[in-house]
Protein backbone atom coordinates (compact mmCIF):
# COMPACT_ATOMS: atom_id res chain seq x y z
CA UNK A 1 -101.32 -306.39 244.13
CA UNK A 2 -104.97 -306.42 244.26
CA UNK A 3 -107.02 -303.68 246.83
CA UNK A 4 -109.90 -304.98 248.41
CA UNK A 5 -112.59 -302.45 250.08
CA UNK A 6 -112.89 -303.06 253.51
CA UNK A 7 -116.96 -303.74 254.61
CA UNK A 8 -118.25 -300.65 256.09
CA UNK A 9 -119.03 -301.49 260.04
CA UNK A 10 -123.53 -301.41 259.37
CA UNK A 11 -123.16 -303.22 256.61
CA UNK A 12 -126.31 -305.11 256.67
CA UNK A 13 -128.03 -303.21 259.96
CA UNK A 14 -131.12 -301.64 260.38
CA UNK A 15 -130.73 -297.63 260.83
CA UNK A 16 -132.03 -296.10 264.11
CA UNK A 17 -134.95 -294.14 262.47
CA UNK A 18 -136.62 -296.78 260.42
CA UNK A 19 -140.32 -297.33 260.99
CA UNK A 20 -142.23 -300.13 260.45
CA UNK A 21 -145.14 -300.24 257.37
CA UNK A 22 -147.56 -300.34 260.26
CA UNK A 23 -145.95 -296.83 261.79
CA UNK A 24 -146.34 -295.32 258.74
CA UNK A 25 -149.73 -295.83 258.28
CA UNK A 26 -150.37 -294.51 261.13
CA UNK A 27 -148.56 -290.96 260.83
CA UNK A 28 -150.09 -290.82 257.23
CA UNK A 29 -153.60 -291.31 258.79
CA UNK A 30 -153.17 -288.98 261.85
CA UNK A 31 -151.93 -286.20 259.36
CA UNK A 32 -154.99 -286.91 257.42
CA UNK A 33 -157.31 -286.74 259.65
CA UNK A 34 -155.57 -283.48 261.01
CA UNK A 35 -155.72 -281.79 257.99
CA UNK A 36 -159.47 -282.75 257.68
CA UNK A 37 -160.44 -281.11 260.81
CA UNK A 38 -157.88 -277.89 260.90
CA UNK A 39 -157.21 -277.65 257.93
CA UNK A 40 -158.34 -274.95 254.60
CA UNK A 41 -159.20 -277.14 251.71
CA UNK A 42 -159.07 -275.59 248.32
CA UNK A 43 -161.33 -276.10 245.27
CA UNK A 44 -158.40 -276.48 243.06
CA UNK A 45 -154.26 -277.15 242.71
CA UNK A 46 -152.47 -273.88 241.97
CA UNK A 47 -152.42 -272.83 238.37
CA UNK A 48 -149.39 -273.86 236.47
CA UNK A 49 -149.27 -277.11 238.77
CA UNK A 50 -150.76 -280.70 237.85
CA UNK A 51 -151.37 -282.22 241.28
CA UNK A 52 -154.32 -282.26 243.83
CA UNK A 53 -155.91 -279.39 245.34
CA UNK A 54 -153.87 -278.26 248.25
CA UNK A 55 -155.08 -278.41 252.31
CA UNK A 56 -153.60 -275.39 254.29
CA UNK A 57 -152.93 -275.44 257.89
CA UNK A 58 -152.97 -272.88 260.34
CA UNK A 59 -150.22 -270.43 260.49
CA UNK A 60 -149.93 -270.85 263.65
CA UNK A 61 -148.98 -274.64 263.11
CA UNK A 62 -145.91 -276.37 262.63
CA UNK A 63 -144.78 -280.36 262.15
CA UNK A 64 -143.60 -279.65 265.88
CA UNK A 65 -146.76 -278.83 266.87
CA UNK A 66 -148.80 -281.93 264.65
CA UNK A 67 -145.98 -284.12 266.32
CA UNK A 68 -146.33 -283.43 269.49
CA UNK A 69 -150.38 -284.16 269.41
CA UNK A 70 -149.79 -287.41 267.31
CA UNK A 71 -147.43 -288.23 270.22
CA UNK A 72 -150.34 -287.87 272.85
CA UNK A 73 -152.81 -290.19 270.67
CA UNK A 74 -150.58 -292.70 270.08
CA UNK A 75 -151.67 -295.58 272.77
CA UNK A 76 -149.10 -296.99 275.21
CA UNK A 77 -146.93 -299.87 273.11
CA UNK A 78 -147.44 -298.63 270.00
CA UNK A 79 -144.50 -297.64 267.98
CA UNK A 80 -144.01 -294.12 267.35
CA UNK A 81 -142.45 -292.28 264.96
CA UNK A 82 -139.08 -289.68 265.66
CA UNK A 83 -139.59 -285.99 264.79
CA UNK A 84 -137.20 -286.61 261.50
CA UNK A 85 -139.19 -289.72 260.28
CA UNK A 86 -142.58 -287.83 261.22
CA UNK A 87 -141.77 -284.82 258.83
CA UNK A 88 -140.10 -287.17 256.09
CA UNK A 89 -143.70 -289.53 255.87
CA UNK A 90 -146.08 -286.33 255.89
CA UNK A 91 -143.74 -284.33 253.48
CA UNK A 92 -143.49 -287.89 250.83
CA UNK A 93 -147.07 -289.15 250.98
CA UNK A 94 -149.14 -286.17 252.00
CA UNK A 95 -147.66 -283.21 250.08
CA UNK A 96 -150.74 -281.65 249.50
CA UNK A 97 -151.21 -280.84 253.29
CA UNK A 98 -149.30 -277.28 253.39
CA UNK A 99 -148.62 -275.16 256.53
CA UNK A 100 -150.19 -271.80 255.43
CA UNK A 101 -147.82 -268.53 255.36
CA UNK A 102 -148.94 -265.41 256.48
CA UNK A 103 -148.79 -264.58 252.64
CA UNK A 104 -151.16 -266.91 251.46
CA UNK A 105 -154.49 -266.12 249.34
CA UNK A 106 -157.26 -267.89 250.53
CA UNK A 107 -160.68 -267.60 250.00
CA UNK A 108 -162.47 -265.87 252.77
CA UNK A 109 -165.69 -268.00 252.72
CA UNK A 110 -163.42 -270.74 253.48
CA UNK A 111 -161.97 -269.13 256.29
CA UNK A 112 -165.37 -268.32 257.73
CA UNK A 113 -166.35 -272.06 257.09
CA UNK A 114 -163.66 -273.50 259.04
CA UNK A 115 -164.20 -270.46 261.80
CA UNK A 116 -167.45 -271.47 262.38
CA UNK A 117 -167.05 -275.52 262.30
CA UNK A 118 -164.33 -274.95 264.91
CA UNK A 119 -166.53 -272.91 267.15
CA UNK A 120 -169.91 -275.49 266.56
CA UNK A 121 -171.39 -277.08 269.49
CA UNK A 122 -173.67 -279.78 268.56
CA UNK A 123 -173.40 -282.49 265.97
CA UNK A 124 -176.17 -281.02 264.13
CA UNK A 125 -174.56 -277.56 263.62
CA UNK A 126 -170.85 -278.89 262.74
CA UNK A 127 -173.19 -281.43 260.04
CA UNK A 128 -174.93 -278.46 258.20
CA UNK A 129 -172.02 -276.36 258.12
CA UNK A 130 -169.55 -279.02 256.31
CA UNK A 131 -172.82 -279.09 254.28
CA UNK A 132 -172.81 -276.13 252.88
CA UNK A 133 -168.90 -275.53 253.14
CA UNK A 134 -169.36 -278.84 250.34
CA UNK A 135 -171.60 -276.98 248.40
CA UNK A 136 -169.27 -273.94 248.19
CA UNK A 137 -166.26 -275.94 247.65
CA UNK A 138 -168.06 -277.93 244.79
CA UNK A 139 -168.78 -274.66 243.08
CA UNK A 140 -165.72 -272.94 243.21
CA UNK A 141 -164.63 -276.37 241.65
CA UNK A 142 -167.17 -275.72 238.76
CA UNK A 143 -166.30 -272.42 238.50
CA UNK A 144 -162.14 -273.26 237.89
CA UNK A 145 -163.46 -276.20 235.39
CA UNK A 146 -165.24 -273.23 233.50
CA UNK A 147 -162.51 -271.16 233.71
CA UNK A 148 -159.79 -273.61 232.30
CA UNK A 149 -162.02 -274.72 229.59
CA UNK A 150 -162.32 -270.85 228.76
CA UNK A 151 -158.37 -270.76 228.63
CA UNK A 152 -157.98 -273.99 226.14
CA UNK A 153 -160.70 -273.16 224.10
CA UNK A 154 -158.13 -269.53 223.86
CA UNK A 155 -155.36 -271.22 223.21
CA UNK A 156 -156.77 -273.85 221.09
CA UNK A 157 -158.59 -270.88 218.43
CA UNK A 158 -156.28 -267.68 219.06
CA UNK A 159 -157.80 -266.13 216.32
CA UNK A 160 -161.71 -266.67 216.95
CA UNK A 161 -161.26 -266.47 220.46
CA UNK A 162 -159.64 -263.87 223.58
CA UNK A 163 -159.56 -264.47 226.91
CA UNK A 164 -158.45 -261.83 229.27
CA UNK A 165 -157.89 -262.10 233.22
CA UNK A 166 -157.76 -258.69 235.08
CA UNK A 167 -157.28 -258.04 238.50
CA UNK A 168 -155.67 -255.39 241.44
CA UNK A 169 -151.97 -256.74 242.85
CA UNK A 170 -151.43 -255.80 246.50
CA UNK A 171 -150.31 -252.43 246.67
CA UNK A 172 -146.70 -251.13 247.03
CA UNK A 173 -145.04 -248.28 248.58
CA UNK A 174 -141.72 -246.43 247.23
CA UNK A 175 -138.97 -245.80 247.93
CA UNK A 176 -138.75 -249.60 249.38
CA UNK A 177 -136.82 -250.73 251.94
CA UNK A 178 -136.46 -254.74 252.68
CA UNK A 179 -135.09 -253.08 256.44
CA UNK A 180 -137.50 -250.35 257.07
CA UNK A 181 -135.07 -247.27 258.94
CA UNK A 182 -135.89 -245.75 261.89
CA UNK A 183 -136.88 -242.29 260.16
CA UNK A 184 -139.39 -243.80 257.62
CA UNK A 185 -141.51 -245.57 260.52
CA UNK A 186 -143.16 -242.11 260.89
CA UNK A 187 -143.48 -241.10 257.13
CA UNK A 188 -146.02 -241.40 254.79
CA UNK A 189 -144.64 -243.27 251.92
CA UNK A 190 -145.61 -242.98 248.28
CA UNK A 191 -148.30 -245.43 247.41
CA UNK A 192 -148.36 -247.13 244.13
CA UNK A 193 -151.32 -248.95 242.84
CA UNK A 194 -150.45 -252.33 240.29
CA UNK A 195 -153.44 -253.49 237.88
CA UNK A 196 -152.92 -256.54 235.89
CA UNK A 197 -154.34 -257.70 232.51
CA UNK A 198 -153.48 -261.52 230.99
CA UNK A 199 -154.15 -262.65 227.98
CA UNK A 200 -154.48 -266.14 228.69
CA UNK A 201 -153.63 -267.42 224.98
CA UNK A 202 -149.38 -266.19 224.93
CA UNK A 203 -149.73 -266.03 228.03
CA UNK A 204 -148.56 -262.64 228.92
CA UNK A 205 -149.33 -260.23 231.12
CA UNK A 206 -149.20 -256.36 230.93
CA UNK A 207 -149.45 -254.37 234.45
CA UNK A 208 -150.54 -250.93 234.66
CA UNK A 209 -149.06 -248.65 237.37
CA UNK A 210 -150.03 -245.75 238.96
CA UNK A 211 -150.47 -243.61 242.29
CA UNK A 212 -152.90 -242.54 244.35
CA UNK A 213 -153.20 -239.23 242.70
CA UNK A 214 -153.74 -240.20 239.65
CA UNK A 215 -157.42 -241.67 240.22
CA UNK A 216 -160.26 -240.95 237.85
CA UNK A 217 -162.75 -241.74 239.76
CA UNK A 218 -165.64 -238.95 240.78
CA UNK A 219 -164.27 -236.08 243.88
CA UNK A 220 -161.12 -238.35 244.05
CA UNK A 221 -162.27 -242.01 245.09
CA UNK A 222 -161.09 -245.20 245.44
CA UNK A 223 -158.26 -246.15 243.15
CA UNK A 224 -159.78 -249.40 242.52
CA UNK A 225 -163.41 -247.59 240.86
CA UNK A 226 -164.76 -248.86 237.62
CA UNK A 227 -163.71 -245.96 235.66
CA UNK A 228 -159.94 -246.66 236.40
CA UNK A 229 -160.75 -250.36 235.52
CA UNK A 230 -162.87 -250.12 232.36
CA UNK A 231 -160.51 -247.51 231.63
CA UNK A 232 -157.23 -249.56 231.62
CA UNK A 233 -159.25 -252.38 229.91
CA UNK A 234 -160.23 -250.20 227.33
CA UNK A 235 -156.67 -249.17 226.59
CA UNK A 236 -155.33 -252.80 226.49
CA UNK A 237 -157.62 -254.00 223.82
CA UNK A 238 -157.06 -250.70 221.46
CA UNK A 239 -153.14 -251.25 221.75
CA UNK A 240 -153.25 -255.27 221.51
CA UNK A 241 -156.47 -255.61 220.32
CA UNK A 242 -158.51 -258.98 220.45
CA UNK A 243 -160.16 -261.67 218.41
CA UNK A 244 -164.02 -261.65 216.97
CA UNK A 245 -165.07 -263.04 220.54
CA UNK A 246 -163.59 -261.51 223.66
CA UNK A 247 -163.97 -263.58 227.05
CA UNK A 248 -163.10 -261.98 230.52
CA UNK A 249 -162.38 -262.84 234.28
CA UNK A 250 -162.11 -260.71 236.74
CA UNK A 251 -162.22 -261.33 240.94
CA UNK A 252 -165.07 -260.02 242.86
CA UNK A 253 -166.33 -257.96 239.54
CA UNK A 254 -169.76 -257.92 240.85
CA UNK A 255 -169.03 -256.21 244.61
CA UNK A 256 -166.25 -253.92 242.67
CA UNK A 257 -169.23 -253.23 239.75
CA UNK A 258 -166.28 -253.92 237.48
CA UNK A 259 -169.38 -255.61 235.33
């Protein structure tokens, strides 16, 4: 005999969470416009990834907290969005707005930006300051343009052309512990410095270790000197060695007089 499938009992209904084109517009706009006045815009979209530049949030934020303000601007009668369906419209059509982790890098001018726009009393004052945060943004933006044409014109000419990106990692401690014991609260543990150098061509990286005792610098100074750098820079190039032109970036090289 022949087995039919029996219809499934919502066949054909409408499920209790769907929102109407005109709902979604509005939670797409109200995270928008959120973003635009809490949020951390950056110059550029993480290296290695081809969308937009990101928009961080607070870390003290969460989609609870966004929700429960768009809740209070919604006006009475106007459809509003669940929790679920709320998260599931800002996560599909505004991915670039990120809640910020305590472990984010962001630039500090940025951060000072935003501090002070938040904090602005007149007009006037919140108008000059996106001003200039504009002009910042727009040349960190020309900056990263520079800095990726630097990389393909490496990758493109190998042998004419080197470019190297150097920089300090955050520094780590050993033994380490994920759980940190009891005992160890009160010790001093030992400190391990982590320098980085990328040829941008391969790419691949080589890092440099080393503790705190082992600085170079004069009477025992900083760790992060320019004789440790120019020193480990100078002992990458004479074991890898480099092309007829030799092109370099480094973070904060003129504060660090890494130059």
């Amino acid at each position: 005999g022949c087995c039919f499938a029996e219809p499934h009992g919502n066949l054909g209904g409408v499920s209790w969470n769907t929102s109407t084109e005109e709902c979604r517009s509005r939670v797409v706009e109200y995270i928008r416009n959120y973003a635009s006045v809490n949020g951390l815009p950056m110059p550029a979209a993480p290296r290695g990834r081809a969308n937009s530049a990101p928009t961080y949030l607070p870390v003290s934020a969460s989609y609870l907290a966004v929700y429960s303000c768009y809740r209070d601007a919604q006006q009475q009668g106007e459809e509003k969005a669940s929790l679920s369906t709320f998260k599931r419209i800002g996560r599909i059509h505004q991915p670039d707005v990120i809640f910020m982790t305590p472990r984010q890098d962001v630039c500090w001018r940025c951060e000072r930006f935003r501090g002070n726009l938040k904090n602005s009393l007149s007009e006037q004052d919140k108008k000059d300051i996106t001003q200039e945060w504009l002009v910042h943004i727009n040349k960190a933006k020309s900056e990263r343009e520079f800095y990726n044409a630097c990389i393909l014109k490496a990758k493109e000419a190998p042998a004419d052309v080197t470019h190297l990106t150097f920089d300090f990692a955050e520094n780590f401690v050993l033994p380490y512990h994920s759980r940190q014991p009891g005992p160890v609260y009160f010790k001093v543990m030992f400190r391990v410095n982590d320098f980085g150098v990328i040829n941008e061509a391969i790419p691949k990286q080589v890092h440099y270790l080393y503790h705190e005792g082992q600085t170079i610098e004069p009477n025992n100074g900083r760790n992060h000197g320019p004789n440790s750098v120019i020193s480990m820079v100078d002992h990458y190039l004479a074991t890898h060695g480099h092309a007829r032109r030799l092109d370099t970036h480094a973070d904060n090289c003129c504060r660090q007089n890494r130059n």
